[in-house]
N, C-alpha and C. Protein backbone atom coordinates (compact mmCIF):
# COMPACT_ATOMS: atom_id res chain seq x y z
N UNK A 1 27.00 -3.07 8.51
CA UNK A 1 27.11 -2.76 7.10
C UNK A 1 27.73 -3.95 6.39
N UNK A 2 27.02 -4.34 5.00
CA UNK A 2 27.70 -5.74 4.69
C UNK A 2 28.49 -4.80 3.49
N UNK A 3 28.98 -5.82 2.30
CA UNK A 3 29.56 -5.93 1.98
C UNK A 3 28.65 -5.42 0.59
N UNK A 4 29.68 -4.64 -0.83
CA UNK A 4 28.93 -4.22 -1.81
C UNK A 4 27.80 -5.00 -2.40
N UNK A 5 27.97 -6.06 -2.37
CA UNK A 5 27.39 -7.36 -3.41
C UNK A 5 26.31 -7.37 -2.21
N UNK A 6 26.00 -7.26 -1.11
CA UNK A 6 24.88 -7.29 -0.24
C UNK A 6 23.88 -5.98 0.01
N UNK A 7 24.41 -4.97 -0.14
CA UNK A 7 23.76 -3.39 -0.13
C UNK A 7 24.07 -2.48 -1.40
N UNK A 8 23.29 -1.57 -1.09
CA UNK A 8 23.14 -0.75 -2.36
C UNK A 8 23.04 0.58 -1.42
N UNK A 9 23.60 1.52 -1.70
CA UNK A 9 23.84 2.82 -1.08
C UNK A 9 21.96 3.44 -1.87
N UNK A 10 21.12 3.87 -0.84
CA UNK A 10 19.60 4.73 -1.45
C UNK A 10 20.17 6.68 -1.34
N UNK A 11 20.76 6.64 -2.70
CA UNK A 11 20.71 7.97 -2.16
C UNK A 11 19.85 9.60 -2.03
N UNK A 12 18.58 9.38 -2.62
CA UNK A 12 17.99 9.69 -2.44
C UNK A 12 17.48 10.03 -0.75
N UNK A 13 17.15 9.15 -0.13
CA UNK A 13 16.78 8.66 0.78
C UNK A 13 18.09 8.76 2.16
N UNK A 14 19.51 8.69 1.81
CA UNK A 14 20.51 8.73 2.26
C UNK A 14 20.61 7.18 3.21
N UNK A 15 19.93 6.30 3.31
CA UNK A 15 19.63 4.94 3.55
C UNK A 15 20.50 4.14 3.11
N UNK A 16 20.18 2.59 3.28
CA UNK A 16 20.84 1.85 2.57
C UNK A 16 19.65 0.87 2.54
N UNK A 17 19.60 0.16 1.74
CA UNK A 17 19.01 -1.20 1.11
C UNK A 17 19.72 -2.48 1.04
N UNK A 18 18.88 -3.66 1.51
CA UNK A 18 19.76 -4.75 0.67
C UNK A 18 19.09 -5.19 -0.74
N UNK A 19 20.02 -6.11 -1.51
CA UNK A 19 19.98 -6.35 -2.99
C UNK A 19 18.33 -7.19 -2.64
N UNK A 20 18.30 -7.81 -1.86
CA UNK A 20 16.79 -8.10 -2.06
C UNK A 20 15.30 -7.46 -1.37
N UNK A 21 15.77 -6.28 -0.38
CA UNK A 21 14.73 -5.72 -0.48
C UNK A 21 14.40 -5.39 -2.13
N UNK A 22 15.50 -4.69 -2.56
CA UNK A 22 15.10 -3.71 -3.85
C UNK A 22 14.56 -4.63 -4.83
N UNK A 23 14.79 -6.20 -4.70
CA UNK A 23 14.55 -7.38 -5.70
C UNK A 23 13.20 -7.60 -5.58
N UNK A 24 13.10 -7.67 -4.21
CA UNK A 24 11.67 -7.97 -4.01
C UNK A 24 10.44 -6.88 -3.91
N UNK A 25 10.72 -5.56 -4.03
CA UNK A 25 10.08 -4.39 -4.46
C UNK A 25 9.78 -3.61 -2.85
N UNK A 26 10.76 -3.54 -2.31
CA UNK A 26 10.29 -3.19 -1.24
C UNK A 26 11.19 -1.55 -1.00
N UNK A 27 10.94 -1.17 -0.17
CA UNK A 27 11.23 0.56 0.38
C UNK A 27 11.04 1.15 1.43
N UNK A 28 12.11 1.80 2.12
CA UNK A 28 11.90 2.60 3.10
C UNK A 28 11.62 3.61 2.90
N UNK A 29 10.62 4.15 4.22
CA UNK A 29 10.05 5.53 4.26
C UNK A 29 9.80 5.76 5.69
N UNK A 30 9.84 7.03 6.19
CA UNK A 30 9.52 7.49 7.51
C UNK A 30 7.78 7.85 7.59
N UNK A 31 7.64 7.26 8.44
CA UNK A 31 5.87 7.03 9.00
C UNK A 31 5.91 8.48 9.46
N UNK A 32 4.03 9.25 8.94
CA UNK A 32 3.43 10.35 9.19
C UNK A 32 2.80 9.87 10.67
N UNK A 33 2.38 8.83 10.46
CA UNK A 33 1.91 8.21 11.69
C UNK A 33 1.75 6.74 12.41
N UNK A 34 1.17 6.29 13.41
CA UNK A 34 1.30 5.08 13.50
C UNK A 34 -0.19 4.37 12.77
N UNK A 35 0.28 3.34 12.17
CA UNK A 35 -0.56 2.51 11.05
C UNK A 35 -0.23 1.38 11.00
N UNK A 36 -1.26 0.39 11.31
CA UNK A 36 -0.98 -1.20 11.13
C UNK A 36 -0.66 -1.61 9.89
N UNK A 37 -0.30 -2.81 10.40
CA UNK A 37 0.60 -3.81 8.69
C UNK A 37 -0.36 -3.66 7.86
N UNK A 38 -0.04 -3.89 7.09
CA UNK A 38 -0.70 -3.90 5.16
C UNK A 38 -1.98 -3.00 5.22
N UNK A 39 -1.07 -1.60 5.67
CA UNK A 39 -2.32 -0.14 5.59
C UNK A 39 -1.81 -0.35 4.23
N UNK A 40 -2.77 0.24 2.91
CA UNK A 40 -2.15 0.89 1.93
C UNK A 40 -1.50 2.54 2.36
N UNK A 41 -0.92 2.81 1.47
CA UNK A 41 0.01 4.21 1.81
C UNK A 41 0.35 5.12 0.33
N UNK A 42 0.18 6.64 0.61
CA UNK A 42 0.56 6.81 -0.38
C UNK A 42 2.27 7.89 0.40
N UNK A 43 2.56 8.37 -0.46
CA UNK A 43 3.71 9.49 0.36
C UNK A 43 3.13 10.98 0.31
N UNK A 44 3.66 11.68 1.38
CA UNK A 44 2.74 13.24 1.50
C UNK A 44 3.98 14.05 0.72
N UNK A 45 3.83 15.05 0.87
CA UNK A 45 4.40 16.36 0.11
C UNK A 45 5.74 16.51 1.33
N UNK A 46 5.76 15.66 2.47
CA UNK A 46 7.08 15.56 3.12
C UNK A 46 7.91 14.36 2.64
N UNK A 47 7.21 13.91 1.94
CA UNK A 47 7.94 12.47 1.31
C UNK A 47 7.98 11.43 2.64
N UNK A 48 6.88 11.41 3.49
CA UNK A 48 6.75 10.49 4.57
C UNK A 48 4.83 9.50 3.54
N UNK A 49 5.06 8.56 4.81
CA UNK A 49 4.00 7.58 4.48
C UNK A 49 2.65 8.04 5.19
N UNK A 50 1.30 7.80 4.58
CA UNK A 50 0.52 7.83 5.36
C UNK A 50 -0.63 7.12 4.56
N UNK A 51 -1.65 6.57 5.23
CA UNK A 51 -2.67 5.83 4.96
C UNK A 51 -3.32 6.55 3.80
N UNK A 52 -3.43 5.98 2.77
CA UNK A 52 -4.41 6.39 1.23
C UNK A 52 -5.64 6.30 1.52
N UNK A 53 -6.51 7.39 1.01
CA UNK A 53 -7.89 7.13 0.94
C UNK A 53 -7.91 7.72 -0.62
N UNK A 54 -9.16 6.84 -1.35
CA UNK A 54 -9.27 7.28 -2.93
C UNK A 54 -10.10 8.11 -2.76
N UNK A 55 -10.48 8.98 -2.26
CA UNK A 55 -11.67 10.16 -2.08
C UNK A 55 -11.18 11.71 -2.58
N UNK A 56 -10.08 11.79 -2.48
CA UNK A 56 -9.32 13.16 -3.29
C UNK A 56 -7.87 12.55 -3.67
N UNK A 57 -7.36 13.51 -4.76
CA UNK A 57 -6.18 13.82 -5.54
C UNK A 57 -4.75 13.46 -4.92
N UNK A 58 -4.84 13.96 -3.19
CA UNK A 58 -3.95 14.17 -2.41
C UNK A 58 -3.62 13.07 -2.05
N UNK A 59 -4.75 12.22 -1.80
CA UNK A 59 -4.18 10.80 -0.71
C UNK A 59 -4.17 9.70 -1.45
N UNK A 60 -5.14 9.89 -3.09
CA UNK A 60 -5.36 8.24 -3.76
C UNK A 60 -4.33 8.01 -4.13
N UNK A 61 -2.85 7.82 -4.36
CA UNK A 61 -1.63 7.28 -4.74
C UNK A 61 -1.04 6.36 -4.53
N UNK A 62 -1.72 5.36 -3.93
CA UNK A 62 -1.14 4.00 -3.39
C UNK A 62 0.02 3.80 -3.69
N UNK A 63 0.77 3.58 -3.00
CA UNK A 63 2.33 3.58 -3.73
C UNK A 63 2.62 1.71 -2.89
N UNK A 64 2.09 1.64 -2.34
CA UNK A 64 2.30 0.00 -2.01
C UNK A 64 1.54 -0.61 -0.32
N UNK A 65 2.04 -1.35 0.27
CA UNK A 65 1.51 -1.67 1.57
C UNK A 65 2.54 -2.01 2.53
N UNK A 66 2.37 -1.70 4.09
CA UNK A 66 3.29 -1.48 4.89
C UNK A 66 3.58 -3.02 5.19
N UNK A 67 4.77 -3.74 5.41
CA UNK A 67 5.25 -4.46 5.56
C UNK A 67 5.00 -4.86 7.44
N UNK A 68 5.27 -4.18 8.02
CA UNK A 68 5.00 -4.18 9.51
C UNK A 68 4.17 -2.97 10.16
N UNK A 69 3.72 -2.90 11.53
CA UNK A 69 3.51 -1.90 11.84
C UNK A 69 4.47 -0.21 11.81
N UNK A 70 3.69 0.39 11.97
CA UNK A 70 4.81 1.89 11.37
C UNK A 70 4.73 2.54 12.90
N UNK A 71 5.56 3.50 13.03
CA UNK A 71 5.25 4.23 14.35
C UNK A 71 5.95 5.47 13.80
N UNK A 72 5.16 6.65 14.41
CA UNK A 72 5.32 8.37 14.01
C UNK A 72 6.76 8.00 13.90
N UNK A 73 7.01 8.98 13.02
CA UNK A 73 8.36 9.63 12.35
C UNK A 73 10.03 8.33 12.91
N UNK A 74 8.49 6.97 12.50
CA UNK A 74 10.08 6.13 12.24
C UNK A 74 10.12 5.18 10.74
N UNK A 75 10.93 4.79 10.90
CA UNK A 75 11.39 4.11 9.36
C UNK A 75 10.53 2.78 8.83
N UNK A 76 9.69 2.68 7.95
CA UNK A 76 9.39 1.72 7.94
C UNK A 76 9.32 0.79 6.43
N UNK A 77 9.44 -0.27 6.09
CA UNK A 77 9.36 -0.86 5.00
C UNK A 77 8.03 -0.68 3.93
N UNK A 78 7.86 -0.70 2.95
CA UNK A 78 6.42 -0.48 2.14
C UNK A 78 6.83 -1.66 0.93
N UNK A 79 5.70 -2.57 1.04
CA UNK A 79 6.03 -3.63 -0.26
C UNK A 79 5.19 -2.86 -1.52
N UNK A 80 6.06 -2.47 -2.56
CA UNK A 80 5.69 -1.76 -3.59
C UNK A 80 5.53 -2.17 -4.48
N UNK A 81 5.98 -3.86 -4.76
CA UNK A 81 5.44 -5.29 -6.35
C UNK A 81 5.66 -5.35 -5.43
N UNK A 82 5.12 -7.19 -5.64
CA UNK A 82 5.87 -8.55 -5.33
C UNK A 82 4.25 -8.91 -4.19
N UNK A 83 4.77 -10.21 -3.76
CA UNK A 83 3.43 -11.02 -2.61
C UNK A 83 3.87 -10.17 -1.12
N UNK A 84 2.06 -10.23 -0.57
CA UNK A 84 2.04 -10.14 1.10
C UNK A 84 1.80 -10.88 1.69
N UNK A 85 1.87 -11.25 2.50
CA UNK A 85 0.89 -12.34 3.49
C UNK A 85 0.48 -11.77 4.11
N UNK A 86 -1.04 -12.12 4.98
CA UNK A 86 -0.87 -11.46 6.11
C UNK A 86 -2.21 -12.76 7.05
N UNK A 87 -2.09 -12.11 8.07
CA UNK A 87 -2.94 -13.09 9.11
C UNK A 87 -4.64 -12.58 7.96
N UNK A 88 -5.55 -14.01 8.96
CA UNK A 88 -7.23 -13.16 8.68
C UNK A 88 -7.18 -12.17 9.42
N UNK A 89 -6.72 -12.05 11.44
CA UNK A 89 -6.79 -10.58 11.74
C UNK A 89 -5.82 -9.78 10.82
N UNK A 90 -4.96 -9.45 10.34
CA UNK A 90 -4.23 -8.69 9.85
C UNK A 90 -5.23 -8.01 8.44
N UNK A 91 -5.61 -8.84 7.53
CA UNK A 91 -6.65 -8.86 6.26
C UNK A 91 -7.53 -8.32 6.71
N UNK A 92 -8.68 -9.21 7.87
CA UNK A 92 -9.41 -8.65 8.70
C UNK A 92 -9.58 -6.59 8.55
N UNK A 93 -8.70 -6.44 9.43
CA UNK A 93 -8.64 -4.86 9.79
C UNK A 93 -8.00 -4.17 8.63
N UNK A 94 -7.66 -4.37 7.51
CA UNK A 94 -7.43 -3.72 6.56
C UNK A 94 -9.10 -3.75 5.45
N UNK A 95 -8.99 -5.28 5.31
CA UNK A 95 -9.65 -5.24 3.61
C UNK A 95 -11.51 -6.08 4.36
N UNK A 96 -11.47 -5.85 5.21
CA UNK A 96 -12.97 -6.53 6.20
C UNK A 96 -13.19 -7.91 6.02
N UNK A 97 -11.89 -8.37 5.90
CA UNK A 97 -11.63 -10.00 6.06
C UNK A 97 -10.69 -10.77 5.50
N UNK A 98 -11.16 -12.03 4.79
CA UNK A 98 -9.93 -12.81 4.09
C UNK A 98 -10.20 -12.18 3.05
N UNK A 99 -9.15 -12.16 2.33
CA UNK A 99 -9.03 -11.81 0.55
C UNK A 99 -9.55 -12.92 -0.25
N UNK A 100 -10.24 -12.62 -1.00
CA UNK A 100 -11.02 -13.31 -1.89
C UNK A 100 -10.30 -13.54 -3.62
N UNK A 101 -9.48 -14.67 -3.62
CA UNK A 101 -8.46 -14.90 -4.64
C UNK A 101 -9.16 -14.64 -6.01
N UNK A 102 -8.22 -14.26 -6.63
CA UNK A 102 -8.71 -13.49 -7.59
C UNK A 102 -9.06 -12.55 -7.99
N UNK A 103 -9.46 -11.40 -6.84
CA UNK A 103 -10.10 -10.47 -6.86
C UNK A 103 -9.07 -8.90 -7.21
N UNK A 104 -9.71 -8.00 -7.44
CA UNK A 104 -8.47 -6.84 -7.76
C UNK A 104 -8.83 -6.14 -6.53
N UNK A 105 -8.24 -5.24 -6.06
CA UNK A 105 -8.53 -5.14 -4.61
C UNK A 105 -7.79 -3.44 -4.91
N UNK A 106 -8.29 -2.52 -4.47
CA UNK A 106 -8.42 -1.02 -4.65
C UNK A 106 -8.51 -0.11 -3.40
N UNK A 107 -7.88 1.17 -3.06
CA UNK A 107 -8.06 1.76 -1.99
C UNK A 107 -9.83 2.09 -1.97
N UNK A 108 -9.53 1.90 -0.31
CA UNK A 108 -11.57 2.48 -0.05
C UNK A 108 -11.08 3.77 -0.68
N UNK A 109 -12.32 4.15 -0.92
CA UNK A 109 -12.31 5.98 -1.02
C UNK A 109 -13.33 6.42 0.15
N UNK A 110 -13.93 5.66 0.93
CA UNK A 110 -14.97 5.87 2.58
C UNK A 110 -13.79 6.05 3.62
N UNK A 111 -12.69 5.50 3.55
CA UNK A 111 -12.20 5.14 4.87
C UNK A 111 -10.51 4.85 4.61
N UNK A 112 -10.01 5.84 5.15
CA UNK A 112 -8.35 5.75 5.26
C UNK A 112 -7.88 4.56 5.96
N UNK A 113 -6.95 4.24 4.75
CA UNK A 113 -6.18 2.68 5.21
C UNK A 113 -6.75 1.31 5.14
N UNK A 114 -7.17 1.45 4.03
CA UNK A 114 -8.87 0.42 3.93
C UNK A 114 -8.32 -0.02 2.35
N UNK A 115 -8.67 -1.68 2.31
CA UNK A 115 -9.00 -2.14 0.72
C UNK A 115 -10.05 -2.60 0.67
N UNK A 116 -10.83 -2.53 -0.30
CA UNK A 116 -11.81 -3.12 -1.41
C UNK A 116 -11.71 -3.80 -2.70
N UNK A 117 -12.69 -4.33 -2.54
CA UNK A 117 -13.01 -5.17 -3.99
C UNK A 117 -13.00 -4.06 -5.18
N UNK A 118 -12.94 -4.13 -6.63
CA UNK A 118 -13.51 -3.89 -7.26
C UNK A 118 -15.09 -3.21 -7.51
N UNK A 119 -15.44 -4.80 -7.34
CA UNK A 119 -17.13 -5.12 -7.69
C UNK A 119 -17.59 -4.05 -6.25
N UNK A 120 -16.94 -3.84 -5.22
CA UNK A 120 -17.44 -3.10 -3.88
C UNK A 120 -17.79 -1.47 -4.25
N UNK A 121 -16.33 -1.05 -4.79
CA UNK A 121 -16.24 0.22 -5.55
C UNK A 121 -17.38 0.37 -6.28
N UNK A 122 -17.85 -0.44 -7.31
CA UNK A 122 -18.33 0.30 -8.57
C UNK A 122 -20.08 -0.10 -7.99
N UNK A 123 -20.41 -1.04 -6.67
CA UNK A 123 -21.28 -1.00 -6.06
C UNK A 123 -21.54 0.58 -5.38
N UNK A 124 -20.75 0.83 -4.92
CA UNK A 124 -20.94 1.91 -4.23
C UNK A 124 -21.72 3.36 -4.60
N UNK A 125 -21.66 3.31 -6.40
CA UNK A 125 -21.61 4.12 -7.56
C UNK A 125 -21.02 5.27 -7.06
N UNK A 126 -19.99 5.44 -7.24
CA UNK A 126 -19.05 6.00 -7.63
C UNK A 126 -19.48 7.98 -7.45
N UNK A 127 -18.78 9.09 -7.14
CA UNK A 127 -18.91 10.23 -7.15
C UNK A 127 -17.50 10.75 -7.44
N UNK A 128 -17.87 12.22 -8.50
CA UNK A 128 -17.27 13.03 -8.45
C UNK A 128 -15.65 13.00 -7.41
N UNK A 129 -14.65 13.30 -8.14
CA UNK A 129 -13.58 13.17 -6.72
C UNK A 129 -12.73 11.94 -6.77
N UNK A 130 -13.81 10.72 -6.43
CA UNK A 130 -13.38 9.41 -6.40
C UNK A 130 -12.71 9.04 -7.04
N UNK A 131 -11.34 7.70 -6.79
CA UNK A 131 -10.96 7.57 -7.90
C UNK A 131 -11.00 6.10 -7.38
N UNK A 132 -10.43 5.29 -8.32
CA UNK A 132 -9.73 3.90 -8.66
C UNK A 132 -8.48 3.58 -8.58
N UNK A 133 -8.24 3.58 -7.45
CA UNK A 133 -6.84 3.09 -7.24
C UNK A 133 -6.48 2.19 -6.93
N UNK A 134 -6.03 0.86 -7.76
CA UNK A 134 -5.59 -0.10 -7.66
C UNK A 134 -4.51 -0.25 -6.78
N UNK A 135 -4.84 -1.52 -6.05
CA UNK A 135 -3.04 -1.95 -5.56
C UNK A 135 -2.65 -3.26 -5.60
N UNK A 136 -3.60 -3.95 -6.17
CA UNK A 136 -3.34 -5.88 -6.21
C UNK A 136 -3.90 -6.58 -6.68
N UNK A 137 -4.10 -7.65 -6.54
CA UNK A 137 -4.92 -8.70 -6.96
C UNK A 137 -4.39 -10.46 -5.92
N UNK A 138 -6.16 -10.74 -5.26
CA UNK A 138 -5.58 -11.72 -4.40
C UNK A 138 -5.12 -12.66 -4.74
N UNK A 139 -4.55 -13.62 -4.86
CA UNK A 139 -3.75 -14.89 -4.74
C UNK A 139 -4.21 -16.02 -4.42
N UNK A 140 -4.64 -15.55 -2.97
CA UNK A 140 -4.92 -16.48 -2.01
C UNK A 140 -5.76 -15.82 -1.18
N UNK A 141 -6.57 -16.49 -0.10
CA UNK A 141 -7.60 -15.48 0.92
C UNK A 141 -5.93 -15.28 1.80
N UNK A 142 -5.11 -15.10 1.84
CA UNK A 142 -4.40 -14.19 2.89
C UNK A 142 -3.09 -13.71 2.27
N UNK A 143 -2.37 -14.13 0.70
CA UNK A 143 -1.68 -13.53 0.42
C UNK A 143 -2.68 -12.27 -1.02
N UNK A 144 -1.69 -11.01 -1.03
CA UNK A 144 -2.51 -10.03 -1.92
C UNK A 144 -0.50 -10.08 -3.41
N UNK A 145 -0.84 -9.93 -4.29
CA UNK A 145 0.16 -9.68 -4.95
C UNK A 145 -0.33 -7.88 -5.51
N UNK A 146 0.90 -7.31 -4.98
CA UNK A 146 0.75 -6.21 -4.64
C UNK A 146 1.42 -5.69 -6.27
N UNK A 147 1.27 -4.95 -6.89
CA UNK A 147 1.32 -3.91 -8.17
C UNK A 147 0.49 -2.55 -8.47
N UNK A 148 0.50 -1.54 -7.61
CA UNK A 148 -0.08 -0.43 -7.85
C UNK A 148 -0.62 0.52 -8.94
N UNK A 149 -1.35 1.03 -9.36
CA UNK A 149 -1.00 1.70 -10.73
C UNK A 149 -1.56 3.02 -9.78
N UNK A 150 -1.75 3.88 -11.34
CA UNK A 150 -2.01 5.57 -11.03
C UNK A 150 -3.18 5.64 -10.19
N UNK A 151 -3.99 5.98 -9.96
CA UNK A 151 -5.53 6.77 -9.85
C UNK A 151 -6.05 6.90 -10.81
N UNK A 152 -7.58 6.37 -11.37
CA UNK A 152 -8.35 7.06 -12.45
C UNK A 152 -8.90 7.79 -11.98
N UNK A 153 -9.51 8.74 -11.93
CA UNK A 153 -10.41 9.45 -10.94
C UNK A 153 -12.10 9.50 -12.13
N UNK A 154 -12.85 9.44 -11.01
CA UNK A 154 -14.47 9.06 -11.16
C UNK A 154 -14.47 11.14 -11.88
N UNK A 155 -15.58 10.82 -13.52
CA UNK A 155 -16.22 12.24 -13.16
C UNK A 155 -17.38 11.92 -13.46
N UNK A 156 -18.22 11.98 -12.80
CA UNK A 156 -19.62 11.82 -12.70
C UNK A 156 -20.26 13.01 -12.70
């Protein structure tokens, strides 16, 4: 335990934080399950993490991307603003490769724990249900600058 000027009591959460997780937009949460680095995530109705899919109400909430791997019902970091890095395998198995700078990058609504393009989404044309859930915009092909918003949801 450091010192005040280094932590911040989460009480919500009953946790603790340091002054630059919270600076740099980051958060703990207990994993629903195990999920590789930079799954997007939204939180369930237990207030745990689990992989977002934009395909219903329940799961499109992106609330940010996992910082490391997660493992069942343990603690794990979620970058909620701020930059990611990640390997091409790491990008790879999330977003089906390098990130393409510039791009806005959105939960799949096909496939839990998955990003897409934009231009991929609105390729797809879109159904009933679906929504738009933003979580970034690339940078770089391997960093994503992560900023989430709501869900629009598709009515077609």
């Amino acid at each position: 335990m450091g010192t005040l000027a280094t932590h911040l009591v989460d009480l919500q959460n009953g946790g603790v934080k340091t002054v630059s997780d919270l600076m740099a937009g980051h958060a703990q949460y207990t994993a629903a399950a195990a999920l590789p680095r930079l799954t997007p995530v939204f939180i369930d109705a237990f207030a745990d993490i689990q992989a977002a899919q934009a395909n219903v109400i329940a799961t499109a909430e992106c609330v940010g991307l996992l910082l490391g791997d997660s493992q069942l019902n343990q603690s794990v970091t979620v970058v909620r603003n701020g930059p990611i890095e990640g390997s091409v395998a790491e990008w790879t198995a999330v977003a089906g490769g390098t990130l393409l700078a510039g791009e806005e990058y959105v939960v799949d609504p096909r496939n839990s724990g998955r990003l897409i393009t934009m231009p991929e989404l609105m390729a797809l044309h879109p159904v009933a249900g679906w929504s738009r859930s933003r979580v970034g915009r690339a940078v770089s092909s391997t960093t994503l600058f992560v900023s989430p918003t709501a869900p629009e949801f598709f009515d077609v």
